[in-house]
PDB file of N, CA and C in Angstrom:
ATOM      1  N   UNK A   1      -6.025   8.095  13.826  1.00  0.00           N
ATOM      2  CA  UNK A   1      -5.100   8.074  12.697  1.00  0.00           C
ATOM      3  C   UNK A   1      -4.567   6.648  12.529  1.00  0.00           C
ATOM      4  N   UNK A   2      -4.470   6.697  11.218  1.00  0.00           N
ATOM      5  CA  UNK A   2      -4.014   5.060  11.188  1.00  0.00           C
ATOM      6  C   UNK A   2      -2.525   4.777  10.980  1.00  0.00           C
ATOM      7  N   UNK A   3      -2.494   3.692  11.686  1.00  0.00           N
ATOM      8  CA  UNK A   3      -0.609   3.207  11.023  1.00  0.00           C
ATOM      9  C   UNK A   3      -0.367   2.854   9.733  1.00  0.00           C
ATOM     10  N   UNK A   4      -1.399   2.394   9.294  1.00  0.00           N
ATOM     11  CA  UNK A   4      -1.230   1.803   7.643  1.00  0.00           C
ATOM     12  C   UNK A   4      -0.769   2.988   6.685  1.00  0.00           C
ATOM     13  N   UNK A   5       0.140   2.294   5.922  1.00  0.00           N
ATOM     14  CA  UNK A   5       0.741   3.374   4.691  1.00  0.00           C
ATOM     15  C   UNK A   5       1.874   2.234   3.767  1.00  0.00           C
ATOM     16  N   UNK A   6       1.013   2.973   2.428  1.00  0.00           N
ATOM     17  CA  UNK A   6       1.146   1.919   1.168  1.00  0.00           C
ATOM     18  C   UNK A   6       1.954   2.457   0.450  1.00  0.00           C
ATOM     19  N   UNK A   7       2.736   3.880   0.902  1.00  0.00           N
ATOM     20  CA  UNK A   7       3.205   4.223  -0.847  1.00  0.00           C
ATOM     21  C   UNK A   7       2.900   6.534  -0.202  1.00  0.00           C
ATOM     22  N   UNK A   8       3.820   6.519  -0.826  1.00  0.00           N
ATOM     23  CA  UNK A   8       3.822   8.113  -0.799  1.00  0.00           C
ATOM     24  C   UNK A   8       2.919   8.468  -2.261  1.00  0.00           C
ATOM     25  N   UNK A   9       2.372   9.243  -1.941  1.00  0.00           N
ATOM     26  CA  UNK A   9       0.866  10.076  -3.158  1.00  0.00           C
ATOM     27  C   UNK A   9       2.067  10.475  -4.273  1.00  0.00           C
ATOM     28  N   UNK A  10       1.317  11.206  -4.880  1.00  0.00           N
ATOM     29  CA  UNK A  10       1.967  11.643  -6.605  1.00  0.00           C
ATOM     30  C   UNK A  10       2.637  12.802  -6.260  1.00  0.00           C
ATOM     31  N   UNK A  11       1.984  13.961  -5.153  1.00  0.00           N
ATOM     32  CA  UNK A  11       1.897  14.990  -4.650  1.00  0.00           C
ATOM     33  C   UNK A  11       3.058  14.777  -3.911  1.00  0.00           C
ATOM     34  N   UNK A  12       3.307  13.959  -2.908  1.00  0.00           N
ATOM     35  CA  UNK A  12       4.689  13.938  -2.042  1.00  0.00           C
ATOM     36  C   UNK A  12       5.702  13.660  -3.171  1.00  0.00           C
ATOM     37  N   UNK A  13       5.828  12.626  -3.691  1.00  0.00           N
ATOM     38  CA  UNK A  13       7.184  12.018  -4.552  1.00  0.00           C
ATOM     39  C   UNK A  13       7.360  13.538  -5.543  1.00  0.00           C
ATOM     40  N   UNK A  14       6.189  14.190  -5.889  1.00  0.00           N
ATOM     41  CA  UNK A  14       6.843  15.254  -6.503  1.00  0.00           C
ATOM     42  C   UNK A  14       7.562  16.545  -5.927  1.00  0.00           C
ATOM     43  N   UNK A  15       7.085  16.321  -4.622  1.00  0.00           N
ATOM     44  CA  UNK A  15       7.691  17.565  -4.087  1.00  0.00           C
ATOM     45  C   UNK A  15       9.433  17.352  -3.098  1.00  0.00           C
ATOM     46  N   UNK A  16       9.180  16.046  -3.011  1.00  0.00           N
ATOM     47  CA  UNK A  16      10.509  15.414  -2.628  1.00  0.00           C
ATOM     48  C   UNK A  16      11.540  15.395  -3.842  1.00  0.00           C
ATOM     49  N   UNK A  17      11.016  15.292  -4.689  1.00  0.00           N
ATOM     50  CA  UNK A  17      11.827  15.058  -6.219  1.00  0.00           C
ATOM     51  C   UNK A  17      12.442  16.226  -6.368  1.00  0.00           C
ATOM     52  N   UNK A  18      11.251  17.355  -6.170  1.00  0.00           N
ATOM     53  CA  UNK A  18      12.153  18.931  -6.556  1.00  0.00           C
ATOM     54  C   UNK A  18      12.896  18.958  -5.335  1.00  0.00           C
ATOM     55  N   UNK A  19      12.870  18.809  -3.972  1.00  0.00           N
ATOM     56  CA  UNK A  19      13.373  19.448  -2.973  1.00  0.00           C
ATOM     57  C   UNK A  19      15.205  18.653  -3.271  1.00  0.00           C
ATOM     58  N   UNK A  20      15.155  16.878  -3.479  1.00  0.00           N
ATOM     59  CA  UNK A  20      16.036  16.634  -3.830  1.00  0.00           C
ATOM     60  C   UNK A  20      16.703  17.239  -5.379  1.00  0.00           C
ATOM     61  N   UNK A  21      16.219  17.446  -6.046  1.00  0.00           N
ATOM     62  CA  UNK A  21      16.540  18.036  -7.784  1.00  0.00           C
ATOM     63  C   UNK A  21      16.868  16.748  -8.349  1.00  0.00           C
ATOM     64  N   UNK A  22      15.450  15.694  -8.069  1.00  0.00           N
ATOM     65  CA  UNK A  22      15.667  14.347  -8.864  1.00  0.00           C
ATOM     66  C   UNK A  22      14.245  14.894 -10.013  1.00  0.00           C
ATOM     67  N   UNK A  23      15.082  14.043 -11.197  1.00  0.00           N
ATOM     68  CA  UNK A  23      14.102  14.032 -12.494  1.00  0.00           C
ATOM     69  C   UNK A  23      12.926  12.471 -12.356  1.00  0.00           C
ATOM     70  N   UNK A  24      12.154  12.727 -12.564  1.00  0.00           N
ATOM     71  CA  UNK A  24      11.325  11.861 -12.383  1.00  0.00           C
ATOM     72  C   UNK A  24       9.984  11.840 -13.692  1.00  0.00           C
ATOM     73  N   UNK A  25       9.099  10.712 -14.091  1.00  0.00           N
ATOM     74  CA  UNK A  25       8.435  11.036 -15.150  1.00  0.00           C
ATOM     75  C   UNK A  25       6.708  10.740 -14.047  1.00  0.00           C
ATOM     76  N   UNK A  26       7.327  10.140 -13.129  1.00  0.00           N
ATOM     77  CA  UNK A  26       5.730  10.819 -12.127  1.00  0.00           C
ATOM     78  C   UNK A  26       5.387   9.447 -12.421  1.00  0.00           C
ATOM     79  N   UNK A  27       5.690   8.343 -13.025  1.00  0.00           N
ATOM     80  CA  UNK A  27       5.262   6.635 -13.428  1.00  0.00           C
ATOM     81  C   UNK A  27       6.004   5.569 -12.641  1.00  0.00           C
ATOM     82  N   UNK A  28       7.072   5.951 -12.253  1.00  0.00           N
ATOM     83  CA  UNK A  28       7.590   5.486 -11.355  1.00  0.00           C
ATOM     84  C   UNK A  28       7.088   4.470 -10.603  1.00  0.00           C
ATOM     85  N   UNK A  29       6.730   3.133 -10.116  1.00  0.00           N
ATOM     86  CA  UNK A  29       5.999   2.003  -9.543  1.00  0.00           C
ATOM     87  C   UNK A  29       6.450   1.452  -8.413  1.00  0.00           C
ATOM     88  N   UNK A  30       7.790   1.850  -8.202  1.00  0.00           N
ATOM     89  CA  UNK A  30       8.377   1.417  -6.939  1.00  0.00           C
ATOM     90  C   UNK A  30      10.092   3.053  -6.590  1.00  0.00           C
ATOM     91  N   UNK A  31       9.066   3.848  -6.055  1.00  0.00           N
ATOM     92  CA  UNK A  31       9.673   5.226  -6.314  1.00  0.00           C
ATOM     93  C   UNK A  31      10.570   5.242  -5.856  1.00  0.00           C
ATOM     94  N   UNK A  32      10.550   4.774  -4.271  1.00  0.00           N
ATOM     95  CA  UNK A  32      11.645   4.583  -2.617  1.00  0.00           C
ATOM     96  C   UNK A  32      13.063   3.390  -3.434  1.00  0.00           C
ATOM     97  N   UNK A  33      12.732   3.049  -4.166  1.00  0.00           N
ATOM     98  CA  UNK A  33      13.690   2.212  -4.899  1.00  0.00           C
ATOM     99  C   UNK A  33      14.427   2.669  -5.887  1.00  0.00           C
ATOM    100  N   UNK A  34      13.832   3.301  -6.620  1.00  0.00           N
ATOM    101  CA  UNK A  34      14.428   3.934  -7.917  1.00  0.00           C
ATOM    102  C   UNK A  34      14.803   4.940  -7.463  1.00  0.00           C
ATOM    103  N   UNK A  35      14.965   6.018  -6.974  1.00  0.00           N
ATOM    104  CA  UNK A  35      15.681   6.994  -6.689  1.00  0.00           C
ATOM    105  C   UNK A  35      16.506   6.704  -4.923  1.00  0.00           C
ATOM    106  N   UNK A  36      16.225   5.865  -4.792  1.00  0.00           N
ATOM    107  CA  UNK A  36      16.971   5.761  -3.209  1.00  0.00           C
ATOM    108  C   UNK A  36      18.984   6.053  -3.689  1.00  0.00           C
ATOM    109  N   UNK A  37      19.313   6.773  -2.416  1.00  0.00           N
ATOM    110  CA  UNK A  37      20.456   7.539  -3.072  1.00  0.00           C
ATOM    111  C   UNK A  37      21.272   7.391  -1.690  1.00  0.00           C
ATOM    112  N   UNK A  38      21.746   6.275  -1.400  1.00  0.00           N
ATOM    113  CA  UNK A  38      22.973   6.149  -0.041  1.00  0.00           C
ATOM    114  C   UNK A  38      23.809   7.640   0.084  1.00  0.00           C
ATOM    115  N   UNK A  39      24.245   8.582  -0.826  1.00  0.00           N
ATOM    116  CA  UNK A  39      24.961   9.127  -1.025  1.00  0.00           C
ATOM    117  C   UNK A  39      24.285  10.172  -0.409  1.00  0.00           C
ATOM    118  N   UNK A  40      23.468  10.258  -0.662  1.00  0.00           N
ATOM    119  CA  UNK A  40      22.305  11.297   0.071  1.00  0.00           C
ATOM    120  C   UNK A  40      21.836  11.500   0.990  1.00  0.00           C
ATOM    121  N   UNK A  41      22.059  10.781   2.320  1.00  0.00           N
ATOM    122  CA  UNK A  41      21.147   9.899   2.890  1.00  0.00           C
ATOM    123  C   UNK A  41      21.256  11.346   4.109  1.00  0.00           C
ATOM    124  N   UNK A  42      23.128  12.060   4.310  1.00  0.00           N
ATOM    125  CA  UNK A  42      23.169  13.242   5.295  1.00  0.00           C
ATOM    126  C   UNK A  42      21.956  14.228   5.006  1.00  0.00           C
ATOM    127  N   UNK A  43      21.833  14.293   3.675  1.00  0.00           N
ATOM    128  CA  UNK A  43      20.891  16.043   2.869  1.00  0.00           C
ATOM    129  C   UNK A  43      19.774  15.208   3.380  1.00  0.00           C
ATOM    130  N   UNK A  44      19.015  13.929   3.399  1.00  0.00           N
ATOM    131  CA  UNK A  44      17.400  13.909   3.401  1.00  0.00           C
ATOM    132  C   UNK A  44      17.523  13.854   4.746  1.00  0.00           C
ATOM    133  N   UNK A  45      18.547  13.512   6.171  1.00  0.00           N
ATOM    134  CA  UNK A  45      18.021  13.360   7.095  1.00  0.00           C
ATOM    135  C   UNK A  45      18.023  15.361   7.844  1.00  0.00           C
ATOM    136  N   UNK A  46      18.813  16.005   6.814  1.00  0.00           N
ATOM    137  CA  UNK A  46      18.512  17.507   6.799  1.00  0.00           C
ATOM    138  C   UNK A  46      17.459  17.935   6.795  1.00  0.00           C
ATOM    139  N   UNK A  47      17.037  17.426   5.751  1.00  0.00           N
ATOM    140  CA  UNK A  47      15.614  18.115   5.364  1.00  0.00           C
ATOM    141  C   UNK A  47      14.842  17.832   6.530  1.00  0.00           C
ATOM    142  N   UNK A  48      14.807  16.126   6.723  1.00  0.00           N
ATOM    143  CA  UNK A  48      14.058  15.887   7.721  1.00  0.00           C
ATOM    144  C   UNK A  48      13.889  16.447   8.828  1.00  0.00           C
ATOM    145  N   UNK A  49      15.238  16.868   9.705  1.00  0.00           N
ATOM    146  CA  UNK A  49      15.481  17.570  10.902  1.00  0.00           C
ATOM    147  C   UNK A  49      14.942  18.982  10.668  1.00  0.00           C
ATOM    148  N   UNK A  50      15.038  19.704   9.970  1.00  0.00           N
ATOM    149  CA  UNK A  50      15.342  21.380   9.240  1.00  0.00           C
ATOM    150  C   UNK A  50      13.963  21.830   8.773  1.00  0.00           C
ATOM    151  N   UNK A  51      13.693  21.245   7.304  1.00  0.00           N
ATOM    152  CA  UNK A  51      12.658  21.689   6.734  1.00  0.00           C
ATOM    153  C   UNK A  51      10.982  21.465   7.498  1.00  0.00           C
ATOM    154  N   UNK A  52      10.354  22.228   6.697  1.00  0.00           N
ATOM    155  CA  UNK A  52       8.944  22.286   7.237  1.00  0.00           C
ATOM    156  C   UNK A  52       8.408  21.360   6.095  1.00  0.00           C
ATOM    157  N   UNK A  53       7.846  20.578   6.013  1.00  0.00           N
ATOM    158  CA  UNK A  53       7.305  19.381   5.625  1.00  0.00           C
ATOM    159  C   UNK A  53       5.863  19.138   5.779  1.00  0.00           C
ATOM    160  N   UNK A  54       5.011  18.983   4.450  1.00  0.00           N
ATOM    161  CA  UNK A  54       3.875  18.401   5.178  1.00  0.00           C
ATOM    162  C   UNK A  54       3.542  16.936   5.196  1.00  0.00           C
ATOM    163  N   UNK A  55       2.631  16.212   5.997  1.00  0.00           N
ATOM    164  CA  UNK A  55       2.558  15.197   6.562  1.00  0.00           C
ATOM    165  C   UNK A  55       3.144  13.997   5.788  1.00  0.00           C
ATOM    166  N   UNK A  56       2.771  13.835   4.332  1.00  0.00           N
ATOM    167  CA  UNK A  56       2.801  13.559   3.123  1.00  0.00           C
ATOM    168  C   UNK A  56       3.898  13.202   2.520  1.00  0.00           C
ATOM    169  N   UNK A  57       4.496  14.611   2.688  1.00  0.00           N
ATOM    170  CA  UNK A  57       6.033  14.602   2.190  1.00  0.00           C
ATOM    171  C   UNK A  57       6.819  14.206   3.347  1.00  0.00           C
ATOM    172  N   UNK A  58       6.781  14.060   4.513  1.00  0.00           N
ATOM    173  CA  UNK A  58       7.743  14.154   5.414  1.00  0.00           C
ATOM    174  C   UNK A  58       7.845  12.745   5.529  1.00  0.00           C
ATOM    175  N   UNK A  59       6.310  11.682   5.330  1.00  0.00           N
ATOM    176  CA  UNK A  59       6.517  10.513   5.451  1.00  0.00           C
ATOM    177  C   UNK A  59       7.105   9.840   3.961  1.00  0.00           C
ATOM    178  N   UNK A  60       7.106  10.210   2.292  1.00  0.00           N
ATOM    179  CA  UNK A  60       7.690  10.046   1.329  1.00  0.00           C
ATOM    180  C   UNK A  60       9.527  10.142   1.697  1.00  0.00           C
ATOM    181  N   UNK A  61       9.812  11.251   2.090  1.00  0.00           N
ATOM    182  CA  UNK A  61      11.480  11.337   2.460  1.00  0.00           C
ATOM    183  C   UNK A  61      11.894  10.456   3.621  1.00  0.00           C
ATOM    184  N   UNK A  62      10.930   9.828   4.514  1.00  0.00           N
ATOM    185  CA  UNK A  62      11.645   9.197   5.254  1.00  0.00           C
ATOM    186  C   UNK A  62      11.511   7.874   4.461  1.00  0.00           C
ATOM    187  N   UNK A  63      10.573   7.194   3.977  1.00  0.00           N
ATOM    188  CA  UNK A  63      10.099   6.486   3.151  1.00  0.00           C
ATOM    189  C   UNK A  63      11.863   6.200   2.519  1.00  0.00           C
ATOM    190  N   UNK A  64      11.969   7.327   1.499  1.00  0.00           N
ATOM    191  CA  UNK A  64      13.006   7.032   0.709  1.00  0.00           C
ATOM    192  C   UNK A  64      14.437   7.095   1.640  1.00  0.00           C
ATOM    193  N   UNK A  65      14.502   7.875   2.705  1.00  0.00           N
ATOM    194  CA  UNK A  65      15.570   7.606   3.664  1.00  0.00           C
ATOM    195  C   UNK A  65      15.701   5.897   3.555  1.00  0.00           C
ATOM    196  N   UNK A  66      14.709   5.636   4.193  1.00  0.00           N
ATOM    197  CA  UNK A  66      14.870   3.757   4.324  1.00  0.00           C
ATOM    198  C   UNK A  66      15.089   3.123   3.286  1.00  0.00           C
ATOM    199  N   UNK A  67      15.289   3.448   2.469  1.00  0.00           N
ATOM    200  CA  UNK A  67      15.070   2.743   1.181  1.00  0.00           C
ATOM    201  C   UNK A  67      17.172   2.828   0.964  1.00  0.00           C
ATOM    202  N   UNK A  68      17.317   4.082   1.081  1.00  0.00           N
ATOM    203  CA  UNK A  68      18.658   4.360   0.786  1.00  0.00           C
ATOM    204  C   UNK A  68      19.377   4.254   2.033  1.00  0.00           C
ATOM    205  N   UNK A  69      19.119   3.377   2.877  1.00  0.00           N
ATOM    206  CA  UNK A  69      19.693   3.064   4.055  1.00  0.00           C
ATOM    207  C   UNK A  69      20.042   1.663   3.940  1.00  0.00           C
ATOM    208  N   UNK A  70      19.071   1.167   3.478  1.00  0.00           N
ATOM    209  CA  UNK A  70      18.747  -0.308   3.289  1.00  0.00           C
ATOM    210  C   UNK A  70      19.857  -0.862   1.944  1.00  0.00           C
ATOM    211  N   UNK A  71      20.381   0.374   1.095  1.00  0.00           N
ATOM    212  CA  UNK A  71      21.209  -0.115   0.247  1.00  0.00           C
ATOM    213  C   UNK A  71      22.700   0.034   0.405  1.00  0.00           C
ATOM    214  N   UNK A  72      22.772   0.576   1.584  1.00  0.00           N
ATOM    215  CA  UNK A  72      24.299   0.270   2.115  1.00  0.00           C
ATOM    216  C   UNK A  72      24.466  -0.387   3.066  1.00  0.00           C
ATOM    217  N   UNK A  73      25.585  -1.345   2.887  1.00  0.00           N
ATOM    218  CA  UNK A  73      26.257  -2.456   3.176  1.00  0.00           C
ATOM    219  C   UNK A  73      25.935  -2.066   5.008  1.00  0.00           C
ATOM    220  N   UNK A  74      26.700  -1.040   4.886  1.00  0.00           N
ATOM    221  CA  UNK A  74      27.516  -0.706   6.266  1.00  0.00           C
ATOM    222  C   UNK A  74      26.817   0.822   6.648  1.00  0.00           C
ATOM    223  N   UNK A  75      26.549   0.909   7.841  1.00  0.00           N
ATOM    224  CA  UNK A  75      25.523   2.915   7.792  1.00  0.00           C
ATOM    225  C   UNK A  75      26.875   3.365   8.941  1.00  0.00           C
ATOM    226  N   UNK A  76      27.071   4.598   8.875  1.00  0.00           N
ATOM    227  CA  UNK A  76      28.088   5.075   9.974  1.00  0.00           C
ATOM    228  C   UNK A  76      27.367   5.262  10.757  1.00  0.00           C
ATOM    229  N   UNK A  77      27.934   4.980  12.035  1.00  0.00           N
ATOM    230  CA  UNK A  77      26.906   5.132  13.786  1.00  0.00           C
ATOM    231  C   UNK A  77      26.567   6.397  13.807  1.00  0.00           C
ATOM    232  N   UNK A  78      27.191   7.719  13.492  1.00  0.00           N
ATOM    233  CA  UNK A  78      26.730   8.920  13.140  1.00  0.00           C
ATOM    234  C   UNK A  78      25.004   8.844  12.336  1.00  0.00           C
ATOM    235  N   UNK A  79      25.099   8.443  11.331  1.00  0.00           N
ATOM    236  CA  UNK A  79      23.911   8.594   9.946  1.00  0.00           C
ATOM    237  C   UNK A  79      23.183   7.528  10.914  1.00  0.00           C
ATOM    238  N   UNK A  80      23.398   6.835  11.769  1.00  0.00           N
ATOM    239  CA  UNK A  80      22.665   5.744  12.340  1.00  0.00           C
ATOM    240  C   UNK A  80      21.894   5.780  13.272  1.00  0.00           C
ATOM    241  N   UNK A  81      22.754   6.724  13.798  1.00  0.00           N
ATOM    242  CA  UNK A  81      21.923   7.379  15.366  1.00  0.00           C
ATOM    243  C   UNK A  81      21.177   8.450  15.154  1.00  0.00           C
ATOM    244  N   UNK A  82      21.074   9.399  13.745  1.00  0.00           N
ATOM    245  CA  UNK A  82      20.362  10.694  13.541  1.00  0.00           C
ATOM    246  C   UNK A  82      19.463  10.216  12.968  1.00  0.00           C
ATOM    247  N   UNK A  83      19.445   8.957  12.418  1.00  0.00           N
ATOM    248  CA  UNK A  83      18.050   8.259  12.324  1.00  0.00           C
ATOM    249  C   UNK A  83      17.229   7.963  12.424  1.00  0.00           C
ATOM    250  N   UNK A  84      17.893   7.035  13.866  1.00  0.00           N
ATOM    251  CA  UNK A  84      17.292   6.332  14.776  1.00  0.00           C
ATOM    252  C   UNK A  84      16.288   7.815  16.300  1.00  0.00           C
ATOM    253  N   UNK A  85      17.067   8.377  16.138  1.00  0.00           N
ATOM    254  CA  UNK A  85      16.975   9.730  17.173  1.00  0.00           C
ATOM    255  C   UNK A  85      15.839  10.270  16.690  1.00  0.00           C
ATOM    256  N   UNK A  86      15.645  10.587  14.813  1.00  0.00           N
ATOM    257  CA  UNK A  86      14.568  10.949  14.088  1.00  0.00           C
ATOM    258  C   UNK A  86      13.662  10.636  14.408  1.00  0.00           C
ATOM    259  N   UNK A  87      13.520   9.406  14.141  1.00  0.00           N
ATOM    260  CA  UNK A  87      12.524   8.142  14.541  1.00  0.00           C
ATOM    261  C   UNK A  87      11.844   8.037  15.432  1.00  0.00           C
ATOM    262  N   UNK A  88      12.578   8.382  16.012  1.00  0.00           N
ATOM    263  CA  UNK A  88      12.220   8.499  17.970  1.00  0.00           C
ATOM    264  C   UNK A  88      11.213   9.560  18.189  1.00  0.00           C
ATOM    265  N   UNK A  89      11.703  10.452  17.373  1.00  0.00           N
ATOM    266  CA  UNK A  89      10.728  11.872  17.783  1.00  0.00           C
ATOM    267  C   UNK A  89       9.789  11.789  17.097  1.00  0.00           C
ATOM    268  N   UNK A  90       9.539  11.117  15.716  1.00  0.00           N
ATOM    269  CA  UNK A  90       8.566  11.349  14.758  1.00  0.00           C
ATOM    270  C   UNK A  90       7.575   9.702  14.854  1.00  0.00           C
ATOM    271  N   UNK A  91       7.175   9.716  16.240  1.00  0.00           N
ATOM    272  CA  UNK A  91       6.263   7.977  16.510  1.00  0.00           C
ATOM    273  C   UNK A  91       5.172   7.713  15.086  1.00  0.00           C
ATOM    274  N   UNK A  92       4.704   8.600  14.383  1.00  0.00           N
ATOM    275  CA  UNK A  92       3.656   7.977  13.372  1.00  0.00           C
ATOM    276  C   UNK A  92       4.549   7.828  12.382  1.00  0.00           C
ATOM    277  N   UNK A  93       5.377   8.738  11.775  1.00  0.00           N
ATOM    278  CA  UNK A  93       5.675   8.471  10.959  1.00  0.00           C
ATOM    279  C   UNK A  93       6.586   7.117  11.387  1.00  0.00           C
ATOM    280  N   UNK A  94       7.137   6.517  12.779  1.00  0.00           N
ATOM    281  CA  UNK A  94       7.938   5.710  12.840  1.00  0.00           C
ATOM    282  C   UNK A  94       6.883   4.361  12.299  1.00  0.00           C
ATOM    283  N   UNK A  95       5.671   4.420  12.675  1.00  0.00           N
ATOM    284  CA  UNK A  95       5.029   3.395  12.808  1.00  0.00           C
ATOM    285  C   UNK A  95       4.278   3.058  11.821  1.00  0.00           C
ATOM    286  N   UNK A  96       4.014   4.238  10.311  1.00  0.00           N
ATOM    287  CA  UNK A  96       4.053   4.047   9.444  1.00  0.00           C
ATOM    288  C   UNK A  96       5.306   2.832   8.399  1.00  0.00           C
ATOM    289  N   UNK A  97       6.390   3.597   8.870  1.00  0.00           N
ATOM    290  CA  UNK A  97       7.441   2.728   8.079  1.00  0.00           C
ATOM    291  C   UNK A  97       7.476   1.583   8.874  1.00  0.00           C
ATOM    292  N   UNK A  98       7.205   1.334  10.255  1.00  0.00           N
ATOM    293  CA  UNK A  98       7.154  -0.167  10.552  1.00  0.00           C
ATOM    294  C   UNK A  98       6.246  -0.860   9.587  1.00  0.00           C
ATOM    295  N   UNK A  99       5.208  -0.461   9.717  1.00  0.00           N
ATOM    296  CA  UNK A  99       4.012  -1.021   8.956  1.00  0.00           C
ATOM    297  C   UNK A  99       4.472  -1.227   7.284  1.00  0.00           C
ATOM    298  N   UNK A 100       5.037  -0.810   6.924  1.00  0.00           N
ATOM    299  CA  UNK A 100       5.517  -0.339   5.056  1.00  0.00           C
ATOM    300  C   UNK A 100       6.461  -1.676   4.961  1.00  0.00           C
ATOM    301  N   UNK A 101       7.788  -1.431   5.638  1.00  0.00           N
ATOM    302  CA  UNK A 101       8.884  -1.790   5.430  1.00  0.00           C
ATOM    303  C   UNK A 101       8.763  -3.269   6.354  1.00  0.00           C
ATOM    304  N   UNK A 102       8.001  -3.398   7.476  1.00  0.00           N
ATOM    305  CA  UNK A 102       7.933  -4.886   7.994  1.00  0.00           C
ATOM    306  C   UNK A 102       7.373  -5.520   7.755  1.00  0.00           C
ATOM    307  N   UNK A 103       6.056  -5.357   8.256  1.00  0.00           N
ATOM    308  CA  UNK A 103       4.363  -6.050   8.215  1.00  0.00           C
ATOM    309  C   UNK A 103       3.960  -6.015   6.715  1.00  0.00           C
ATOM    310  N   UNK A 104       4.608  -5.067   5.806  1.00  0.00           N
ATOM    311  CA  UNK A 104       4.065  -5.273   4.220  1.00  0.00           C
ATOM    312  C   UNK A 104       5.388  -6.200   3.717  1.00  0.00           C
ATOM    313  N   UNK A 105       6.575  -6.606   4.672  1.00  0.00           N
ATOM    314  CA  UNK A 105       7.552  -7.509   4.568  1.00  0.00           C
ATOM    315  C   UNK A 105       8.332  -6.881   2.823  1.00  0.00           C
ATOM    316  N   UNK A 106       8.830  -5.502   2.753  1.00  0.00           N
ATOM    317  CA  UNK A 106       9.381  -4.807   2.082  1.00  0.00           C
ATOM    318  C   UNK A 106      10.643  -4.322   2.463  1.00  0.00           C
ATOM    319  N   UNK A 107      11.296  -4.899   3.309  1.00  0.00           N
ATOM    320  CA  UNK A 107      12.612  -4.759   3.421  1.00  0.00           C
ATOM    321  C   UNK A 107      13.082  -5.617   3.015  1.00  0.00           C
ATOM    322  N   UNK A 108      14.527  -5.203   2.387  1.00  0.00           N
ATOM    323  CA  UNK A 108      15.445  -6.202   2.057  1.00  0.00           C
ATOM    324  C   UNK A 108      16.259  -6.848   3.231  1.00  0.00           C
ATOM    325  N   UNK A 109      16.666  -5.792   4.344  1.00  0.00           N
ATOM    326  CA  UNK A 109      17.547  -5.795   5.503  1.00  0.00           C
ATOM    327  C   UNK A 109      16.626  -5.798   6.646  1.00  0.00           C
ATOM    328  N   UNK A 110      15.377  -6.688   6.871  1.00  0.00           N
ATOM    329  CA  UNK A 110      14.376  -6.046   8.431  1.00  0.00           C
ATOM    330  C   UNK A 110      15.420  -6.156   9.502  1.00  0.00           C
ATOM    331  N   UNK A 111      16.203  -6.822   9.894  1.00  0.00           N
ATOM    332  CA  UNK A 111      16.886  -6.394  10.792  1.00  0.00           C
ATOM    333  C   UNK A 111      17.663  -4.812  10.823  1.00  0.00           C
ATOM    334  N   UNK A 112      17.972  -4.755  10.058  1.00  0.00           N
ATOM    335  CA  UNK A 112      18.813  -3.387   9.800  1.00  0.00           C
ATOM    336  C   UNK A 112      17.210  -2.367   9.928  1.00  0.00           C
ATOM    337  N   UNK A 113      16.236  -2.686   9.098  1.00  0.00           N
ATOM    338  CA  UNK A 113      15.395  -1.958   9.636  1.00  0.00           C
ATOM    339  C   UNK A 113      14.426  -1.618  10.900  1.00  0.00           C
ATOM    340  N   UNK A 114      14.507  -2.818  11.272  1.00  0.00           N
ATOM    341  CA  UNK A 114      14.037  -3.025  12.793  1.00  0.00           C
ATOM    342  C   UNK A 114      14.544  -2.137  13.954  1.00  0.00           C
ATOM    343  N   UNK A 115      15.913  -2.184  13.607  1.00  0.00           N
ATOM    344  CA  UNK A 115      16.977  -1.396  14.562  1.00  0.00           C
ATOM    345  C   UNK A 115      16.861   0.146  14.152  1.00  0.00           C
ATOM    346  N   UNK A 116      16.384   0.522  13.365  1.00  0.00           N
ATOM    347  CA  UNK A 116      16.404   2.164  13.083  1.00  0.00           C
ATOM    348  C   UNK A 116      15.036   2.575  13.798  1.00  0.00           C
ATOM    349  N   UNK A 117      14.047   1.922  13.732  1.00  0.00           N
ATOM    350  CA  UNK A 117      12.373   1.968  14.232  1.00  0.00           C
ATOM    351  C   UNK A 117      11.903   1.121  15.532  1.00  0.00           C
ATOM    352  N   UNK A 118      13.332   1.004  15.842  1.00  0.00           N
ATOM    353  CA  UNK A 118      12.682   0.137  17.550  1.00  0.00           C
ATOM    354  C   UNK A 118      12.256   0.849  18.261  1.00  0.00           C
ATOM    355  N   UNK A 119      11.023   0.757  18.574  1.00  0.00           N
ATOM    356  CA  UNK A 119      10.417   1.384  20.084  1.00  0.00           C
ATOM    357  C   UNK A 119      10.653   1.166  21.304  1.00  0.00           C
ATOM    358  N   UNK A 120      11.237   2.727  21.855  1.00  0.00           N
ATOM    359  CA  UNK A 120      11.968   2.061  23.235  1.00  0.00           C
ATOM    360  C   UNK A 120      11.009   2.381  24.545  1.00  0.00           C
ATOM    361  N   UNK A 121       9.956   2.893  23.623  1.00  0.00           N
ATOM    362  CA  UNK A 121       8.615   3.297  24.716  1.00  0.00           C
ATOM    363  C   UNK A 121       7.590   1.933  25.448  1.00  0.00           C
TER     364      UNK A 121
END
């Protein structure tokens, strides 16, 4: 399996869209951006923990997790550590978003993102 990952399919962003009840026209070019939602950030790491997810979608919501992580200033050590804890348990998908958000040099904050996806293995 590979680490590389460019972008959540048409198929994930739509099913993340309904699960969040975001409107979307499916054209969207930079999706994790345009709908990234700080405000949100407790409900997607829900889903994440909770819901049954397939591979697809589970890496699109974390996808957009980072995205809406990355747009607040300040994350509470709570939302920080259920993150980071996420992360921990979910190694491909962690190493996907390394690959997305570092190595494709798509963070705004890599430090802030570095610290959510550090490998302590």
């Amino acid at each position: 399996m590979t680490n590389e990952y460019y972008g959540p399919s048409q198929f994930a962003r739509s099913e993340i869209n309904k699960l969040l009840g975001f409107v979307a026209t499916g054209k969207e070019q930079d999706w994790e951006f345009e709908f990234a939602a700080p405000s949100r950030i407790q409900e997607m790491l829900d889903i994440l923990e909770n819901a049954i997810l397939g591979d697809e979608s589970r890496d699109a919501l974390a996808l957009l997790l980072i995205a809406s992580l990355e747009e607040l200033d300040s994350l509470s050590e709570l939302e920080e550590q259920r993150a980071i804890k996420w992360f921990e348990r979910n190694k491909i998908v962690r190493r996907k978003m390394f690959f997305y958000w570092i190595q494709l040099r798509r963070a705004s904050n890599p430090e802030q993102v570095l610290k959510l996806l550090a490998d302590d293995s």
